[in-house]
N, C-alpha and C. Protein backbone atom coordinates (compact mmCIF):
# COMPACT_ATOMS: atom_id res chain seq x y z
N UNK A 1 -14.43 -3.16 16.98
CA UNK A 1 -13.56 -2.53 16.01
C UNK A 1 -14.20 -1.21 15.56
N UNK A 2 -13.48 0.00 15.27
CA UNK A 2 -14.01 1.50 15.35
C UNK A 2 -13.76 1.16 13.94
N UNK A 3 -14.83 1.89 12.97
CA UNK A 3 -15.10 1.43 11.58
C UNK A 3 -14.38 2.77 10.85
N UNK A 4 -13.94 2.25 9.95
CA UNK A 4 -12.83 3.32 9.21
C UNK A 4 -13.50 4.36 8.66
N UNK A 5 -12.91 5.78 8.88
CA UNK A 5 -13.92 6.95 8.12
C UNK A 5 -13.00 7.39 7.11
N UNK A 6 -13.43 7.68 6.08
CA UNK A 6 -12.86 8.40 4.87
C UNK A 6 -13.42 9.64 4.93
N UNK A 7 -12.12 10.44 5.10
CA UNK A 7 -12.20 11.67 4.64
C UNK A 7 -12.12 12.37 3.43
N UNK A 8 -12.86 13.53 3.09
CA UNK A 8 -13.27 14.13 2.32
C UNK A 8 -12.25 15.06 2.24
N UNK A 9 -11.04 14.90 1.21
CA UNK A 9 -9.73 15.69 0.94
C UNK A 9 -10.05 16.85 -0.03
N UNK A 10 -9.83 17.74 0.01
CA UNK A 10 -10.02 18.90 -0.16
C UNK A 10 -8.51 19.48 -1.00
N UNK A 11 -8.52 19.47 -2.05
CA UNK A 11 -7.16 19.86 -2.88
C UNK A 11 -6.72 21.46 -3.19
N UNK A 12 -5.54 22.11 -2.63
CA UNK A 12 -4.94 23.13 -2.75
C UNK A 12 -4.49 22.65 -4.36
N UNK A 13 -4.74 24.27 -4.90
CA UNK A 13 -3.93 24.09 -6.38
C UNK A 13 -3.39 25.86 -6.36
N UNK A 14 -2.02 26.17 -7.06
CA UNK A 14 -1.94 26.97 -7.00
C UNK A 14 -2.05 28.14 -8.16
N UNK A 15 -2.49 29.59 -7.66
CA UNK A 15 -2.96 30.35 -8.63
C UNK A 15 -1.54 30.65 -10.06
N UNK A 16 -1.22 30.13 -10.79
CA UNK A 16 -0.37 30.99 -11.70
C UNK A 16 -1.05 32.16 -13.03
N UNK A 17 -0.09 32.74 -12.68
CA UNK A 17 -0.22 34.18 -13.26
C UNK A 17 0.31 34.01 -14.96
N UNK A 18 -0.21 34.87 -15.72
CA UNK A 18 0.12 35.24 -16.89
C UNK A 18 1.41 34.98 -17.19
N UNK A 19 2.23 34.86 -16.44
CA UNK A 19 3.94 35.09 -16.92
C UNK A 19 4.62 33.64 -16.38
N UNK A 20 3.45 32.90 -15.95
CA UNK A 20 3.77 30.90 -15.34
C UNK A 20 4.57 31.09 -13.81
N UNK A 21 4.29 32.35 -13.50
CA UNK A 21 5.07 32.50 -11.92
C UNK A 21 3.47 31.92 -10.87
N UNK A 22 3.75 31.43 -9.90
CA UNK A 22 2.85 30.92 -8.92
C UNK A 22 3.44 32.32 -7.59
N UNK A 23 2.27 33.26 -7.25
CA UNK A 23 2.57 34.22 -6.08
C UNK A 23 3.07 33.34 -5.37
N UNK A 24 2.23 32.54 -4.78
CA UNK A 24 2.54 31.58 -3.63
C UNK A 24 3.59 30.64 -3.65
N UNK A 25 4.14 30.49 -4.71
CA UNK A 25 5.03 29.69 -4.48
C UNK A 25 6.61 30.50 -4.25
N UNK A 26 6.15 31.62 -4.78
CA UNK A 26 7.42 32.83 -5.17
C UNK A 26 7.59 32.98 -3.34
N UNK A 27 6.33 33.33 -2.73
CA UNK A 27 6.55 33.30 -0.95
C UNK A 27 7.24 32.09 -0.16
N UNK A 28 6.45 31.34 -0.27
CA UNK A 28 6.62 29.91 0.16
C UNK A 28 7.71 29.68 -0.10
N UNK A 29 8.50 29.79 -0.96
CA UNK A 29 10.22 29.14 -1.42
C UNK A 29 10.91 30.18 -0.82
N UNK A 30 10.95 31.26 -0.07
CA UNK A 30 11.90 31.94 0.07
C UNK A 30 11.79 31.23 1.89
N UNK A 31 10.68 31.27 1.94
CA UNK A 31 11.12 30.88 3.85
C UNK A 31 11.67 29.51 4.34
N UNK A 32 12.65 30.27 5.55
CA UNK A 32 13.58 28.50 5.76
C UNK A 32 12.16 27.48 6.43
N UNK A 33 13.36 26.37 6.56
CA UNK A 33 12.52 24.92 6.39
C UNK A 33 11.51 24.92 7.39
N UNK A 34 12.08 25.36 8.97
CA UNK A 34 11.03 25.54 9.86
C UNK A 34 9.53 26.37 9.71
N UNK A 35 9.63 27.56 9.27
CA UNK A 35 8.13 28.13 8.55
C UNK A 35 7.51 27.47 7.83
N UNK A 36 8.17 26.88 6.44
CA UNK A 36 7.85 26.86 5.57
C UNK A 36 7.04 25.09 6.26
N UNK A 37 7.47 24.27 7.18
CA UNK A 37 7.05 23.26 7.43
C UNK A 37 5.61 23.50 8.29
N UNK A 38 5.41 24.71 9.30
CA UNK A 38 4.78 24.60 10.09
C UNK A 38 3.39 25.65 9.06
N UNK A 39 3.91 26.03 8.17
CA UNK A 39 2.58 26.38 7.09
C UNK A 39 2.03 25.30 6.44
N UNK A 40 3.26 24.56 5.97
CA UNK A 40 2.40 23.23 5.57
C UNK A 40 1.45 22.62 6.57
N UNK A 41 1.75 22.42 7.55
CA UNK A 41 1.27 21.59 8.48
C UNK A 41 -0.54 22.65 8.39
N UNK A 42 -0.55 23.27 8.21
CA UNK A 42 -1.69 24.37 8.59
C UNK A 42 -2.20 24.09 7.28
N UNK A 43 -1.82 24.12 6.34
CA UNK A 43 -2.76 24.40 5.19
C UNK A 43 -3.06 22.51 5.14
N UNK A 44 -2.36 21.55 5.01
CA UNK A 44 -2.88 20.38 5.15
C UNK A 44 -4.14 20.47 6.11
N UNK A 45 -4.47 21.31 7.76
CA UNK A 45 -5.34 21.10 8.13
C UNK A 45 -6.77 21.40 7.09
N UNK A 46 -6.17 22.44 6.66
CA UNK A 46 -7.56 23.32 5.50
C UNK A 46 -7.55 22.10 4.89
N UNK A 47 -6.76 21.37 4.05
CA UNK A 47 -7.10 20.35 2.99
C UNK A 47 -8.68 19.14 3.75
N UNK A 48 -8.06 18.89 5.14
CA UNK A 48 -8.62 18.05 5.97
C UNK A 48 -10.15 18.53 6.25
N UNK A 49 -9.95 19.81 6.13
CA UNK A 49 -11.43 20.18 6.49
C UNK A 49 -11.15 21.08 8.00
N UNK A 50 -10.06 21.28 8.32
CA UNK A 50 -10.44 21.91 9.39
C UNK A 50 -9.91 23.60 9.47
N UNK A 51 -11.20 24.30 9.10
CA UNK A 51 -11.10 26.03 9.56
C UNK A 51 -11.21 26.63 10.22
N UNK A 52 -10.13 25.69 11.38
CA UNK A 52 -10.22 27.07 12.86
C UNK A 52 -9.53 28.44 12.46
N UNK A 53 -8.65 28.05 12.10
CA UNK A 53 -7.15 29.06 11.73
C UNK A 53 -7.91 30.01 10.39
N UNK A 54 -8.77 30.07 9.80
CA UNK A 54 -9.14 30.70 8.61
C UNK A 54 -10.37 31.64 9.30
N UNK A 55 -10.17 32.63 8.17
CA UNK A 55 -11.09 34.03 8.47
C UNK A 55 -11.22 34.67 6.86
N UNK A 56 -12.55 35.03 6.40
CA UNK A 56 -12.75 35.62 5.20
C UNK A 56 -11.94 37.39 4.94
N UNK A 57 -11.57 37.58 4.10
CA UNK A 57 -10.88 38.94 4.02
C UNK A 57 -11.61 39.78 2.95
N UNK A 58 -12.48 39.18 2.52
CA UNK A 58 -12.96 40.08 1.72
C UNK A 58 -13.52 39.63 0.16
N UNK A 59 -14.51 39.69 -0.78
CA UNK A 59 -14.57 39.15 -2.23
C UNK A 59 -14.34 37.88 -2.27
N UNK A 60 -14.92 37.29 -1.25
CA UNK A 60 -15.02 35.52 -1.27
C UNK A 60 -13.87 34.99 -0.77
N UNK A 61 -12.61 35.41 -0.82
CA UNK A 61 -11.07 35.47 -0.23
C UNK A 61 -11.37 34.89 1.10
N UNK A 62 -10.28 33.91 1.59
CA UNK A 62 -10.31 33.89 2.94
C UNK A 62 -8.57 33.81 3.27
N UNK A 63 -7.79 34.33 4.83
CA UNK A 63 -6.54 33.74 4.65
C UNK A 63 -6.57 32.44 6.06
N UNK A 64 -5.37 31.88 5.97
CA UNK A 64 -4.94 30.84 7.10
C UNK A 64 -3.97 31.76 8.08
N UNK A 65 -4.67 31.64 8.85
CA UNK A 65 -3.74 32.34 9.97
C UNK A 65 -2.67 31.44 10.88
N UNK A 66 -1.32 31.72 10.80
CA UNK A 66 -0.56 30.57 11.35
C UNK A 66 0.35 31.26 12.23
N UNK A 67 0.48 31.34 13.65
CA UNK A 67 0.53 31.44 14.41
C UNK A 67 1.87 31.14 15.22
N UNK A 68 3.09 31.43 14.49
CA UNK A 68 3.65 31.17 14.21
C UNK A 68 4.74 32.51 14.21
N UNK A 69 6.09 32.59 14.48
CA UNK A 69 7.02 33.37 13.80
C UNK A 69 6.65 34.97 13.13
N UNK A 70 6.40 35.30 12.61
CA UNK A 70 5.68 36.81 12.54
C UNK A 70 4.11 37.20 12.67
N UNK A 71 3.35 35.34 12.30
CA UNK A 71 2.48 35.53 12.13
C UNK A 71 2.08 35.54 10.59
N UNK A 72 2.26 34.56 10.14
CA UNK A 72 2.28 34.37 8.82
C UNK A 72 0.79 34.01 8.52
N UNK A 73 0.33 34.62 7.19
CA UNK A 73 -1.09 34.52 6.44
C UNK A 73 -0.79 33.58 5.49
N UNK A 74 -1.87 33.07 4.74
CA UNK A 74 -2.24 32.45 3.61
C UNK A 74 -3.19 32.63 2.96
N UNK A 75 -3.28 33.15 1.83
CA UNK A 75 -4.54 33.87 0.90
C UNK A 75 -5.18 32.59 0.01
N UNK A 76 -6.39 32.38 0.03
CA UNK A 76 -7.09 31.44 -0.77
C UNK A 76 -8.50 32.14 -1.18
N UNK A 77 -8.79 31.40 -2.05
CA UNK A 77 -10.20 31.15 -2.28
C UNK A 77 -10.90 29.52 -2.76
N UNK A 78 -11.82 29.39 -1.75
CA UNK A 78 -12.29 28.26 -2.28
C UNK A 78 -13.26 28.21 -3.43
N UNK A 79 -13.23 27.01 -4.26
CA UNK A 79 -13.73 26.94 -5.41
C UNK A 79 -14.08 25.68 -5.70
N UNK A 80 -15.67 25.76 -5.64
CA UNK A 80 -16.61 24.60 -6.08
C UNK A 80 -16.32 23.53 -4.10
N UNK A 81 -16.17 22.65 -4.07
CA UNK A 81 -16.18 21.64 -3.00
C UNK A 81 -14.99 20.86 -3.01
N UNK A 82 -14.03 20.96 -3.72
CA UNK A 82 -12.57 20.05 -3.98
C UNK A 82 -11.62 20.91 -4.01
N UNK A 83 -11.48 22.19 -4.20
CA UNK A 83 -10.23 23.30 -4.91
C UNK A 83 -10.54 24.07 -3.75
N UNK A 84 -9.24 24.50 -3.62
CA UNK A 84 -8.51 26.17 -2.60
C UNK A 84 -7.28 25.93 -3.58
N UNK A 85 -7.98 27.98 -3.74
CA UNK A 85 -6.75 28.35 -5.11
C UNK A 85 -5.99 29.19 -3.87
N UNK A 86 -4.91 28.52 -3.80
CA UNK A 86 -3.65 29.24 -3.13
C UNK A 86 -3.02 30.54 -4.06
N UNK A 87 -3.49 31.90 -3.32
CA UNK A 87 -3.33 33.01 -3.90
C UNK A 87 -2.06 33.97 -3.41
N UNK A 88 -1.22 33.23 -2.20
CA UNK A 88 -0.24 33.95 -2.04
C UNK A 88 0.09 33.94 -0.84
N UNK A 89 1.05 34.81 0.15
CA UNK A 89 1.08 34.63 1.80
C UNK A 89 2.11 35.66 1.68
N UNK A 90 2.00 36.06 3.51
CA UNK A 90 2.63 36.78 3.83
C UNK A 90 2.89 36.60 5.72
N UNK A 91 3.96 37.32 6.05
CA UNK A 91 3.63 37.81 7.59
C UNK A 91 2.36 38.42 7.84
N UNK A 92 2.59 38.88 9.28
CA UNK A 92 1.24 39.91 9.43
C UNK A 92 1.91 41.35 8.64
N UNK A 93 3.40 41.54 9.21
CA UNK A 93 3.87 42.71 8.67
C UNK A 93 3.28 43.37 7.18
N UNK A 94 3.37 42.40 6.50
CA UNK A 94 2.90 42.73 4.98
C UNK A 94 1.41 42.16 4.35
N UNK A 95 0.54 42.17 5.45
CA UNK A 95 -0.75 41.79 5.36
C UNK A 95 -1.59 42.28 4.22
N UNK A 96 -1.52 43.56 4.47
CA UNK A 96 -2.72 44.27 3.72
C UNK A 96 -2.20 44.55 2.19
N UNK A 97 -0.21 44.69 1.98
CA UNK A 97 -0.78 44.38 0.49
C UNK A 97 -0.24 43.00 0.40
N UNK A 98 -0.12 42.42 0.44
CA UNK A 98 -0.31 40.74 0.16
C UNK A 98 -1.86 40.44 -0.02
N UNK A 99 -2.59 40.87 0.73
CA UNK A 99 -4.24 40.96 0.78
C UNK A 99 -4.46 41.59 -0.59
N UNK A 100 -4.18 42.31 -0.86
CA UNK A 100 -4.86 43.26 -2.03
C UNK A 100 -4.17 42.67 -3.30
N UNK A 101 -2.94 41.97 -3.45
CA UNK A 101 -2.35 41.18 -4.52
C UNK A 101 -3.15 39.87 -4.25
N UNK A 102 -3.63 39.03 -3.63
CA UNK A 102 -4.33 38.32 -3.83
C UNK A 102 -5.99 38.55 -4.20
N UNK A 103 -6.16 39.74 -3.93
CA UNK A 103 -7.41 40.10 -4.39
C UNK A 103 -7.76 40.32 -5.96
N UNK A 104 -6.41 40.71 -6.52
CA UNK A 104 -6.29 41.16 -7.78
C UNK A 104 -5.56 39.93 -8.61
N UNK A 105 -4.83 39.08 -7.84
CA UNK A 105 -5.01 37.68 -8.53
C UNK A 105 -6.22 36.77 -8.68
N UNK A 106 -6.84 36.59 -7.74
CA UNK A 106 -8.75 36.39 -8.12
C UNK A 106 -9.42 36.83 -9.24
N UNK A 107 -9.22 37.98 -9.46
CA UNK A 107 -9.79 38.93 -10.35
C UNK A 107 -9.38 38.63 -11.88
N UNK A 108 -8.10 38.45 -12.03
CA UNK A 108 -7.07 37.60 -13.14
C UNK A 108 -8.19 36.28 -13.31
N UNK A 109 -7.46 35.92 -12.73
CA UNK A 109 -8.05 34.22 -12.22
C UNK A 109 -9.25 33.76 -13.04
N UNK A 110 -10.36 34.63 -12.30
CA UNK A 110 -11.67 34.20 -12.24
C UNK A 110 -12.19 35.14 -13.86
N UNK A 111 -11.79 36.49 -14.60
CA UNK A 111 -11.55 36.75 -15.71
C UNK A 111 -11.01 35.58 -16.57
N UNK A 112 -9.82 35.52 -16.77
CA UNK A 112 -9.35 34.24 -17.59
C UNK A 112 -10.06 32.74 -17.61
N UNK A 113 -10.76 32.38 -16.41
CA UNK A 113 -11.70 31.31 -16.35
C UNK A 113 -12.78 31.84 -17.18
N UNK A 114 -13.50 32.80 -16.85
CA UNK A 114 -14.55 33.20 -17.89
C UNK A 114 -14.45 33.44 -19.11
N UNK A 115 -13.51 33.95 -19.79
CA UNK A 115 -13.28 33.68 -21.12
C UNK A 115 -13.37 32.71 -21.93
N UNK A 116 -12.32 31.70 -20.83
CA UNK A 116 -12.29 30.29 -21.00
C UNK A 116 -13.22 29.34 -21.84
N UNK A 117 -14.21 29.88 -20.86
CA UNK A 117 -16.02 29.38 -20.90
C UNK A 117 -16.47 29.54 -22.17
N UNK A 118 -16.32 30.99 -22.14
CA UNK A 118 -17.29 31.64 -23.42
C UNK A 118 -16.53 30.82 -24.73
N UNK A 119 -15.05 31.11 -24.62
CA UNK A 119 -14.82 30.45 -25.95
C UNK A 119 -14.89 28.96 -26.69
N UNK A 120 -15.01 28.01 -25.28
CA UNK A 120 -15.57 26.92 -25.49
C UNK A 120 -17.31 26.83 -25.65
N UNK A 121 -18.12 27.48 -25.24
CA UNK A 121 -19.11 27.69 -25.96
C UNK A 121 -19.43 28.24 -27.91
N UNK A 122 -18.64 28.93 -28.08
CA UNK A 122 -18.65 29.21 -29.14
C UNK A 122 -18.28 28.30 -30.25
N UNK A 123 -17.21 27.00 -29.61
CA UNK A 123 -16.82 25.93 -30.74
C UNK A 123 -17.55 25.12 -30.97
């Protein structure tokens, strides 16, 4: 009998912005069912642990490359050993600023976390 392995699940959460909009979800909901299924299928691999399809872009950022229909991205950053903050997606067409709006959602992000901090230190 082949002895059961537990995997080490890895949780997507997504980035929301100041105004309770999620980038990524604002992308993700507009594409029909077929994209929008075969991205899932890709980012579940990331959950699983597996980063063939991923490449760093820059400021700790990495996207999912899915291979797929225009060539669709996925902007993350991982955080701590359990979290990928889903920062947004695009085709390849609209790469570089989809890239740079997820760069500047990080920046949000990881600001507002630090505040966070400080002001719970202070109580």
């Amino acid at each position: 009998m082949l002895p059961l392995v537990m995997l080490k699940m890895i949780e997507f959460t997504e980035y929301i912005d100041a105004n309770g909009k999620s980038p990524f979800a604002q992308w993700f909901d507009a594409l029909d069912a077929v994209a929008a299924t075969k991205i899932r299928v890709y980012t579940t691999r990331v959950e699983l642990g597996n980063y063939s399809n991923v490449e760093p872009i820059g400021e700790g950022l990495s996207e999912i490359k899915i291979d797929f229909g225009p060539g669709y991205r996925v902007y993350f950053r991982k955080e701590k050993e359990k979290l990928l903050l889903l920062l947004g997606g695009s085709s390849k067409k609209g790469q570089q600023k989809a890239i740079d709006a997820a760069k500047l959602a990080w920046k949000k992000y990881d600001s507002e976390r630090k505040q966070s901090v400080r002001k719970e230190k202070r109580n």
